[in-house]
N, C-alpha and C. Protein backbone atom coordinates (compact mmCIF):
# COMPACT_ATOMS: atom_id res chain seq x y z
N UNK A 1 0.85 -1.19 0.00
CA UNK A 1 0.00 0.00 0.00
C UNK A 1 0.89 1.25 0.00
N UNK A 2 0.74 2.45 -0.88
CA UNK A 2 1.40 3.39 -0.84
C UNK A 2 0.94 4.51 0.02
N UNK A 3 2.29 4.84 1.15
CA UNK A 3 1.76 5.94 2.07
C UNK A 3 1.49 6.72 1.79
N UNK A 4 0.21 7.32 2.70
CA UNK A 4 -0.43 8.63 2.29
C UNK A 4 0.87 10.00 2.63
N UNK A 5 1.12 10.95 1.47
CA UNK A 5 1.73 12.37 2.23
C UNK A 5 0.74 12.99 3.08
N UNK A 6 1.73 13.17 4.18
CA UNK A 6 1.27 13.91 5.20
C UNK A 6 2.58 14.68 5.60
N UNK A 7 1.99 16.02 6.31
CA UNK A 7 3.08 17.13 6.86
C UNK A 7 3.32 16.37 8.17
N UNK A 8 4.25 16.80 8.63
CA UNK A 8 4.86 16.68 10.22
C UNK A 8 3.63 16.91 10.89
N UNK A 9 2.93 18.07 11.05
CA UNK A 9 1.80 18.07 11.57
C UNK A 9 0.90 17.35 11.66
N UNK A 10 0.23 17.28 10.40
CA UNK A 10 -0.95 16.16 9.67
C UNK A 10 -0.75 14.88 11.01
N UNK A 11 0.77 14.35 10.44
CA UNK A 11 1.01 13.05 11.07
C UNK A 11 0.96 12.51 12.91
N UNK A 12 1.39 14.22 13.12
CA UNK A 12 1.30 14.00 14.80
C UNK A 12 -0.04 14.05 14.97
N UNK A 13 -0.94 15.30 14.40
CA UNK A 13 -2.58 14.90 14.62
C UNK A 13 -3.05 13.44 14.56
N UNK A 14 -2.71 12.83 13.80
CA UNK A 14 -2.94 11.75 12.86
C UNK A 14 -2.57 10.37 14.30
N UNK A 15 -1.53 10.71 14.77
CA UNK A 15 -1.36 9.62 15.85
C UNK A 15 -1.66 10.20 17.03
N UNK A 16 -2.08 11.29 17.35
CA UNK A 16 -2.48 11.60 18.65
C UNK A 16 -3.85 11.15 18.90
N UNK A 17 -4.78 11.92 16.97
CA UNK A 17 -5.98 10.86 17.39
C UNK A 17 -5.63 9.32 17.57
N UNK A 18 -4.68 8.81 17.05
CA UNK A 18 -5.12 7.54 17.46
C UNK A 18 -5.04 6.78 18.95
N UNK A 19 -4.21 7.90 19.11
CA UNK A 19 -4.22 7.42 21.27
C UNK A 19 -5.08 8.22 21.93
N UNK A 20 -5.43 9.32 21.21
CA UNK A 20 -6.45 9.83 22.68
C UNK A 20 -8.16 9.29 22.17
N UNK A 21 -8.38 9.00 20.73
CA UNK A 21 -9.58 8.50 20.23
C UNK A 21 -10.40 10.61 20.18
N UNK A 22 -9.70 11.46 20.29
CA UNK A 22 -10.59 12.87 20.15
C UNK A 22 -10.10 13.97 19.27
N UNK A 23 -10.38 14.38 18.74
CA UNK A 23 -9.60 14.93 17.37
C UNK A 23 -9.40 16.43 18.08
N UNK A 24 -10.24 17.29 18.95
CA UNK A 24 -9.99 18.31 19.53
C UNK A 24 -8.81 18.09 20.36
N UNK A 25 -8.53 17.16 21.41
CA UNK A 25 -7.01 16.81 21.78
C UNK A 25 -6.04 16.77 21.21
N UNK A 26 -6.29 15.90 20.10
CA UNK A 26 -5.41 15.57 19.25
C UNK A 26 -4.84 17.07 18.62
N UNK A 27 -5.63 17.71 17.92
CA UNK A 27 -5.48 18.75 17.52
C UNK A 27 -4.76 19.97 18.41
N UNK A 28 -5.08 19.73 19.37
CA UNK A 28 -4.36 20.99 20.39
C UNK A 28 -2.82 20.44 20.61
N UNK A 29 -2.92 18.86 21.03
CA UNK A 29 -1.45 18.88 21.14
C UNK A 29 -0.45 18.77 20.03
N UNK A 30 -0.93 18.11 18.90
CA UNK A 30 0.03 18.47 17.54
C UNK A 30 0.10 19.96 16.76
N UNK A 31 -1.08 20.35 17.05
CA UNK A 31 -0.59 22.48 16.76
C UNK A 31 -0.77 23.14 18.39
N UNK A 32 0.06 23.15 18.82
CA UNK A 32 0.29 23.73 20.31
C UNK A 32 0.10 24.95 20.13
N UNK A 33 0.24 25.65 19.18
CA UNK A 33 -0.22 27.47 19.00
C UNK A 33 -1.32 27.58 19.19
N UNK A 34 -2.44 26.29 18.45
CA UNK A 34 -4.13 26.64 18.67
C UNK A 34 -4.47 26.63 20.19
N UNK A 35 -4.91 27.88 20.49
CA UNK A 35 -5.39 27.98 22.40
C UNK A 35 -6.61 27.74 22.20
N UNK A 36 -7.59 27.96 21.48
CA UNK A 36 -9.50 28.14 21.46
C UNK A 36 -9.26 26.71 20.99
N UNK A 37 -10.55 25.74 22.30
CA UNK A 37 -10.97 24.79 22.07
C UNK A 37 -12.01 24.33 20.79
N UNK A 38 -12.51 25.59 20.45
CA UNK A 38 -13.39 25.85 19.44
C UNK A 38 -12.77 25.90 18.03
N UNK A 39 -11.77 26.51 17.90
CA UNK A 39 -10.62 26.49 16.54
C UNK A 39 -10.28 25.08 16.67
N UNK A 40 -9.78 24.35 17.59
CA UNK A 40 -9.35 22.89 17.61
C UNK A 40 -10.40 22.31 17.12
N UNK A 41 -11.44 22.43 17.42
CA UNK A 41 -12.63 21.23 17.73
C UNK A 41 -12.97 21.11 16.18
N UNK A 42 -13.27 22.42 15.50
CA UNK A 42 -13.66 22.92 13.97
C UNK A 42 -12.25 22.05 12.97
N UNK A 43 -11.12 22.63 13.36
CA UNK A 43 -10.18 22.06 12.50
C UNK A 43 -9.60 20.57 12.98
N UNK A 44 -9.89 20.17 13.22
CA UNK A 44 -9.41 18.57 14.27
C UNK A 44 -10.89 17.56 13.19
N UNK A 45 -11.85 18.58 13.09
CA UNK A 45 -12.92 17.56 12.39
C UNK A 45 -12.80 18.06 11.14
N UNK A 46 -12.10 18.68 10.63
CA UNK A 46 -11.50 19.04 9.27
C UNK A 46 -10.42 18.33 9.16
N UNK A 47 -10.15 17.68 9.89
CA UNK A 47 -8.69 17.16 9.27
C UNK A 47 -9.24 15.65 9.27
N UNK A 48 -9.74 15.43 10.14
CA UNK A 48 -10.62 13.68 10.06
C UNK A 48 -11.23 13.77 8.81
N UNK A 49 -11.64 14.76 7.93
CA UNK A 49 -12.49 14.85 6.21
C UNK A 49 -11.03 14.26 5.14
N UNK A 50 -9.90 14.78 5.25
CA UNK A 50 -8.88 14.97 4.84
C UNK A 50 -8.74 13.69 4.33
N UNK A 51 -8.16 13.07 3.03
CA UNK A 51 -8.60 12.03 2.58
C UNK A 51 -6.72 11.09 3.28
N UNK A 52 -5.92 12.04 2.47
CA UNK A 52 -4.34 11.51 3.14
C UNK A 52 -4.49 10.76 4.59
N UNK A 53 -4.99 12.01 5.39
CA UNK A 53 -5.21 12.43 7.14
C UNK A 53 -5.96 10.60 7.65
N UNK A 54 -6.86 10.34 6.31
CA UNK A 54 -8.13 9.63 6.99
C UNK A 54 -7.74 8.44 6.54
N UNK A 55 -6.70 8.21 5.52
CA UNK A 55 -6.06 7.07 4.67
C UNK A 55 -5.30 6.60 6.18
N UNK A 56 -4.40 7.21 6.22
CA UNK A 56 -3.40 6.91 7.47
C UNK A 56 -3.78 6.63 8.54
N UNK A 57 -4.73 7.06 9.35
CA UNK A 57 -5.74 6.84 10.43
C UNK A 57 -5.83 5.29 10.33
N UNK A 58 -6.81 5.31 8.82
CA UNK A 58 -7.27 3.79 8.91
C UNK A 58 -6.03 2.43 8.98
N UNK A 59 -4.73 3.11 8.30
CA UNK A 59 -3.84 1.96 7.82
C UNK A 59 -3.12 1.48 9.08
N UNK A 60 -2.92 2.82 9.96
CA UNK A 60 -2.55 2.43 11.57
C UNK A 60 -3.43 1.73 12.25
N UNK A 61 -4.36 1.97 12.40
CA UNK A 61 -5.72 0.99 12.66
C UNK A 61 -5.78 -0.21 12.99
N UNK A 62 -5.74 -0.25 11.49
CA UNK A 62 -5.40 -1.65 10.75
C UNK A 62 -4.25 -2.41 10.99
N UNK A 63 -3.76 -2.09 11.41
CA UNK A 63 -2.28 -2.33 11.75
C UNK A 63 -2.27 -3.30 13.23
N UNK A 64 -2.30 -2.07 14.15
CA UNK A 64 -2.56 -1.94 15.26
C UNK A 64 -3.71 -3.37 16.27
N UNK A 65 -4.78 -3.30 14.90
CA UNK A 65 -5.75 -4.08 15.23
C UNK A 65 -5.23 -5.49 15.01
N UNK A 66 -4.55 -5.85 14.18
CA UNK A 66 -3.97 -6.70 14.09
C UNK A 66 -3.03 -7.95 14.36
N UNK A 67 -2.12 -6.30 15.57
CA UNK A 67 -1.27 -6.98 16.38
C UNK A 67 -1.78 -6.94 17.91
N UNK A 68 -2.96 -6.09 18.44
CA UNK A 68 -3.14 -6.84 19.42
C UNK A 68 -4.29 -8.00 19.43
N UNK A 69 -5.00 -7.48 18.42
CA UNK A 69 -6.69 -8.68 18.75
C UNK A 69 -6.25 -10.38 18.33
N UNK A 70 -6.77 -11.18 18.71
CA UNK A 70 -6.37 -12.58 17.86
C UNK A 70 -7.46 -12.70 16.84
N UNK A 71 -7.39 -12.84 15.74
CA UNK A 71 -8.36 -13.12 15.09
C UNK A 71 -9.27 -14.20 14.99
N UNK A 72 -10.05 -14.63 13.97
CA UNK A 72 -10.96 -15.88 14.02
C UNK A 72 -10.03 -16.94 13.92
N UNK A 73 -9.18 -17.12 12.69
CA UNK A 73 -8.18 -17.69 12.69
C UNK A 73 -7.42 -18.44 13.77
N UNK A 74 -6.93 -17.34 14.00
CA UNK A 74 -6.07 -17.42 15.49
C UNK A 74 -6.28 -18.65 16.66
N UNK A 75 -7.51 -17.77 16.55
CA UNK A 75 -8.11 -18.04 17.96
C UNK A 75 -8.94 -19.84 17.83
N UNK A 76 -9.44 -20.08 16.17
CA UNK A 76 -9.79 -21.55 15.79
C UNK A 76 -8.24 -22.32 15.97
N UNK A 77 -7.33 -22.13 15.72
CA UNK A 77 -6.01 -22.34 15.53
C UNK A 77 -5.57 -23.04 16.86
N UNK A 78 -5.43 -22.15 17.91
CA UNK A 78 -5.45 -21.88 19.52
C UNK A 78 -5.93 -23.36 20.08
N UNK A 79 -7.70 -23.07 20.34
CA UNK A 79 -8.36 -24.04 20.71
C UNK A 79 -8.03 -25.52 19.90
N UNK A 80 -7.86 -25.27 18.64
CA UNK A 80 -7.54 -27.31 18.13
C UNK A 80 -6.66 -27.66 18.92
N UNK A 81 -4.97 -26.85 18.66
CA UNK A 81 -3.88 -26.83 19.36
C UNK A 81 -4.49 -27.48 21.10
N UNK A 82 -5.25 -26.90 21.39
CA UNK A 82 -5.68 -27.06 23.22
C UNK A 82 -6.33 -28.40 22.93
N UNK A 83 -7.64 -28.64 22.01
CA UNK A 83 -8.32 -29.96 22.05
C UNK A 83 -7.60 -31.27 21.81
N UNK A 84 -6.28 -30.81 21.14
CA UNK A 84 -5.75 -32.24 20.13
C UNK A 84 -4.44 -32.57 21.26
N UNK A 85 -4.05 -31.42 22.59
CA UNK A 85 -3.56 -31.58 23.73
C UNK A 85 -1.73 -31.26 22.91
N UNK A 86 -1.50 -29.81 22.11
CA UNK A 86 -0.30 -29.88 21.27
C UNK A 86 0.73 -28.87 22.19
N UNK A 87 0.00 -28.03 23.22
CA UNK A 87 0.10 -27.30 23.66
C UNK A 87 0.68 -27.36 25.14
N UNK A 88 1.50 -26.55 26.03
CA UNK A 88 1.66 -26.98 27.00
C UNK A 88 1.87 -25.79 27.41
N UNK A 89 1.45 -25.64 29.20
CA UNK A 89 1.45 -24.25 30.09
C UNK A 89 2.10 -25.03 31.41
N UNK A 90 2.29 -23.94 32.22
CA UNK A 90 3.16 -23.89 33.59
C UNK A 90 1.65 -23.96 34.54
N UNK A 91 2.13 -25.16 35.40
CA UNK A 91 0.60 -25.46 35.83
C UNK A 91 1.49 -25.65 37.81
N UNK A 92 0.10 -25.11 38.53
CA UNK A 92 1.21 -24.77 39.92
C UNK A 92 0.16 -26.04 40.78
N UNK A 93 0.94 -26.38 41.55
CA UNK A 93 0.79 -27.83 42.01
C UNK A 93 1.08 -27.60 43.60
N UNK A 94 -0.03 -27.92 44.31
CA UNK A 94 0.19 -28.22 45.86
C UNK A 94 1.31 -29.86 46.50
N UNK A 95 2.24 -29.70 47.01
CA UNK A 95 2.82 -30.82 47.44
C UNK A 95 2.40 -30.52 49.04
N UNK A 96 2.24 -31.56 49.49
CA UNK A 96 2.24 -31.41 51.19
C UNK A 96 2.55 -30.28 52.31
N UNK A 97 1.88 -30.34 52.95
CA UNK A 97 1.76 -28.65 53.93
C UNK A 97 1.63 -27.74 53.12
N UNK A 98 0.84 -27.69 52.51
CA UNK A 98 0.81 -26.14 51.45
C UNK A 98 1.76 -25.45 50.81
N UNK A 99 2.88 -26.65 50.52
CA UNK A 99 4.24 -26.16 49.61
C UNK A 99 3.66 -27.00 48.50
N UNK A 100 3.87 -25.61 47.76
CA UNK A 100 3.88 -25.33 46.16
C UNK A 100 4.74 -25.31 44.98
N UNK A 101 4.58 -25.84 44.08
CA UNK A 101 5.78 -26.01 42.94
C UNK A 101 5.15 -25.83 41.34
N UNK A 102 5.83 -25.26 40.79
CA UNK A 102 4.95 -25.04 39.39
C UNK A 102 5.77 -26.46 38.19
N UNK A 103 4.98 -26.75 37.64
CA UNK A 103 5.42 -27.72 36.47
C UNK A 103 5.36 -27.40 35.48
N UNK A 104 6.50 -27.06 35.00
CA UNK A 104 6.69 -26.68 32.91
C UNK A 104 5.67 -27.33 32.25
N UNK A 105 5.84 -26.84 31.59
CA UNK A 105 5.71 -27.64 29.64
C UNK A 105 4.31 -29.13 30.21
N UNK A 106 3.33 -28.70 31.08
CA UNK A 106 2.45 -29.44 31.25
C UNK A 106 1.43 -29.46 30.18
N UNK A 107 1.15 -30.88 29.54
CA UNK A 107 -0.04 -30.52 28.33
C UNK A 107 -1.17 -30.32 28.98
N UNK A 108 -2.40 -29.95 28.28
CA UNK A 108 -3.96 -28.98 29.09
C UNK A 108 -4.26 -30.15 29.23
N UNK A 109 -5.36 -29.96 30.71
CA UNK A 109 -5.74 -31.36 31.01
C UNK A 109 -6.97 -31.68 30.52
N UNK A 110 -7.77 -32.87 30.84
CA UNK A 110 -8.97 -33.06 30.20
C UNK A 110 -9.84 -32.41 29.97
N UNK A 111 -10.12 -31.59 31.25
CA UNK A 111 -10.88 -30.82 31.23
C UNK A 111 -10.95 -29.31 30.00
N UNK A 112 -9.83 -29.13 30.26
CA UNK A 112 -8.98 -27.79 29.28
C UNK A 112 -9.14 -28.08 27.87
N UNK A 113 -9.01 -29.70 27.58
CA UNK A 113 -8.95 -29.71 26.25
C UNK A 113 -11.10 -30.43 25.59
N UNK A 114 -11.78 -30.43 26.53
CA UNK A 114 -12.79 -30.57 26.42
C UNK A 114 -13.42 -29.37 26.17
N UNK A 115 -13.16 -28.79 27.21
CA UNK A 115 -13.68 -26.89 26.91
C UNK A 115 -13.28 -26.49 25.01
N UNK A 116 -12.31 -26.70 25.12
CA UNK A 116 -11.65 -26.06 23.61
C UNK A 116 -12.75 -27.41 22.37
N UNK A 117 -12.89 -28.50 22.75
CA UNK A 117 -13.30 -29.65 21.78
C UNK A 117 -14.94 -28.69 22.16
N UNK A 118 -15.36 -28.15 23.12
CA UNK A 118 -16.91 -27.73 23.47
C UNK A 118 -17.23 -26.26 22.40
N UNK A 119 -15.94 -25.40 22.36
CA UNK A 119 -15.84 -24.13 22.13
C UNK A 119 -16.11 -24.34 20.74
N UNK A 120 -14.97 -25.51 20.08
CA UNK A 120 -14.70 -25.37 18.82
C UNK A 120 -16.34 -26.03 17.56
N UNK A 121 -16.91 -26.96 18.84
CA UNK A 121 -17.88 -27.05 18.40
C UNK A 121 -18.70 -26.21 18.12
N UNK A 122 -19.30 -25.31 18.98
CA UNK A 122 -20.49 -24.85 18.87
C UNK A 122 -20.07 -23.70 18.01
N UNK A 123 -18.60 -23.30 17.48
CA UNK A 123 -17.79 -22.37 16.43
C UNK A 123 -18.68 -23.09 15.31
N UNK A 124 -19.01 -24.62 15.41
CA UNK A 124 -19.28 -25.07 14.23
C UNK A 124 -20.64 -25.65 14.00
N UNK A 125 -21.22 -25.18 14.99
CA UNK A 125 -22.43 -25.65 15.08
C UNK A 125 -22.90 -27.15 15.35
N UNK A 126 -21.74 -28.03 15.64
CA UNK A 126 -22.31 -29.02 15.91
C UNK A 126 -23.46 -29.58 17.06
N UNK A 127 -23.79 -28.51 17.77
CA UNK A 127 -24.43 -29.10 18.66
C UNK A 127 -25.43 -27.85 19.06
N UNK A 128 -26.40 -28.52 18.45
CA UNK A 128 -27.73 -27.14 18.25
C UNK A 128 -29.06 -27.92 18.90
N UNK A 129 -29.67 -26.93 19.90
CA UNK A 129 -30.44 -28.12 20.68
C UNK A 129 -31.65 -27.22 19.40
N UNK A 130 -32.18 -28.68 19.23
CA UNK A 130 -33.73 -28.05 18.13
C UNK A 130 -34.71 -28.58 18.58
N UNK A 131 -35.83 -27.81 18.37
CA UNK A 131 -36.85 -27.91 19.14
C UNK A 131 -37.52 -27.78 17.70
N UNK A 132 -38.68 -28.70 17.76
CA UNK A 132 -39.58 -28.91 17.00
C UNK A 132 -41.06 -28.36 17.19
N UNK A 133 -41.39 -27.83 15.75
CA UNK A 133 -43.12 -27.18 16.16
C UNK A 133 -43.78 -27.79 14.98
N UNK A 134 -44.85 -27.94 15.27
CA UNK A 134 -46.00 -27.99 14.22
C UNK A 134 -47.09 -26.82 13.54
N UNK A 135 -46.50 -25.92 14.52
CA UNK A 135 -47.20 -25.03 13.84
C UNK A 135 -48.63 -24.78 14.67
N UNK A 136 -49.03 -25.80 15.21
CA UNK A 136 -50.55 -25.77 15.67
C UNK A 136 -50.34 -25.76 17.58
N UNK A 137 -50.58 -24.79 17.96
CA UNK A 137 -50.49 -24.75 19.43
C UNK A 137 -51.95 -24.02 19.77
N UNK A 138 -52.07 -24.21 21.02
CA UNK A 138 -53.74 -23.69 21.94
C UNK A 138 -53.03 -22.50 22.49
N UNK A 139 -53.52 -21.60 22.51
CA UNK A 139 -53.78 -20.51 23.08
C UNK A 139 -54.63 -20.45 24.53
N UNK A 140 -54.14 -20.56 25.34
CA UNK A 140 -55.04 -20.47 26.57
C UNK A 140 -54.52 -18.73 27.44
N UNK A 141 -55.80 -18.30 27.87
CA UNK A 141 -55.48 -17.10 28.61
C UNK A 141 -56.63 -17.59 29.73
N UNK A 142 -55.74 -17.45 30.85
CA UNK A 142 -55.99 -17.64 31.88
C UNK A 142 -56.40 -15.74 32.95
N UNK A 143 -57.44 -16.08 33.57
CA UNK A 143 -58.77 -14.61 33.71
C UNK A 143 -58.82 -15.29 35.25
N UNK A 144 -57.45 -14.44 36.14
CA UNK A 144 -57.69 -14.82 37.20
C UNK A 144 -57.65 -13.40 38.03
N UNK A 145 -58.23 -12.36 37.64
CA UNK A 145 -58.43 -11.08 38.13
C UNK A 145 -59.75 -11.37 39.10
């Protein structure tokens, strides 16, 4: 994708909205000369119109969104890994008198990998409780005033 031009300015607006989420903030602290919240507020939503301004916004975004959320992918990926037991976590373990010890590289236990075989199902619909109608039901209203 080819970056949008943007001024020095543009760009600090441009990432300030993206951490404060307010374009009047944003705007005051990347032009520090603007004092009227009102000049900010007007040009801060003029610059969100800005097609460069609004290109870049989105591509950080996008970006951003990427590297923290897990996706569908991911996250189907994750759970098999947990159901098919490929996976292993640090699991903390009571030994006698309430001394404690953690164990490496422990694979998920039954339970752990049932949840993920439960999750991945209903991802897939295998297990849909259906209820059947005919269409023909009684109407009763009950007149206990």
């Amino acid at each position: 994708m080819i970056e949008p031009k943007l001024t020095v300015k543009q760009q600090a607006f441009a990432d300030y909205y993206i951490e404060l989420g307010n374009a009047t903030d944003a705007y005051l602290k990347a032009y520090p000369n603007v004092k009227k919240e009102a000049t900010a507020r007007a040009a801060g939503s003029r610059m969100l119109t800005n097609v460069s301004v609004k290109s870049y916004i989105d591509s950080r975004m996008k970006e951003l969104k990427s590297e923290r959320v897990a996706d569908q992918q991911e996250i189907l990926e994750l759970l098999t890994a947990i159901a098919r037991g490929e996976t292993t976590s640090a699991t903390l373990r009571g030994i006698g008198e309430g001394a404690q010890t953690i164990d490496e590289d422990m694979p998920p236990t039954t339970t752990e990998r049932i949840k993920a075989a439960e999750l991945l199902g209903k991802r897939y619909r295998m297990w849909i409780d259906k209820v059947e109608t005919d269409g023909k039901t009684k109407v009763v209203i009950v007149d206990d005033v």
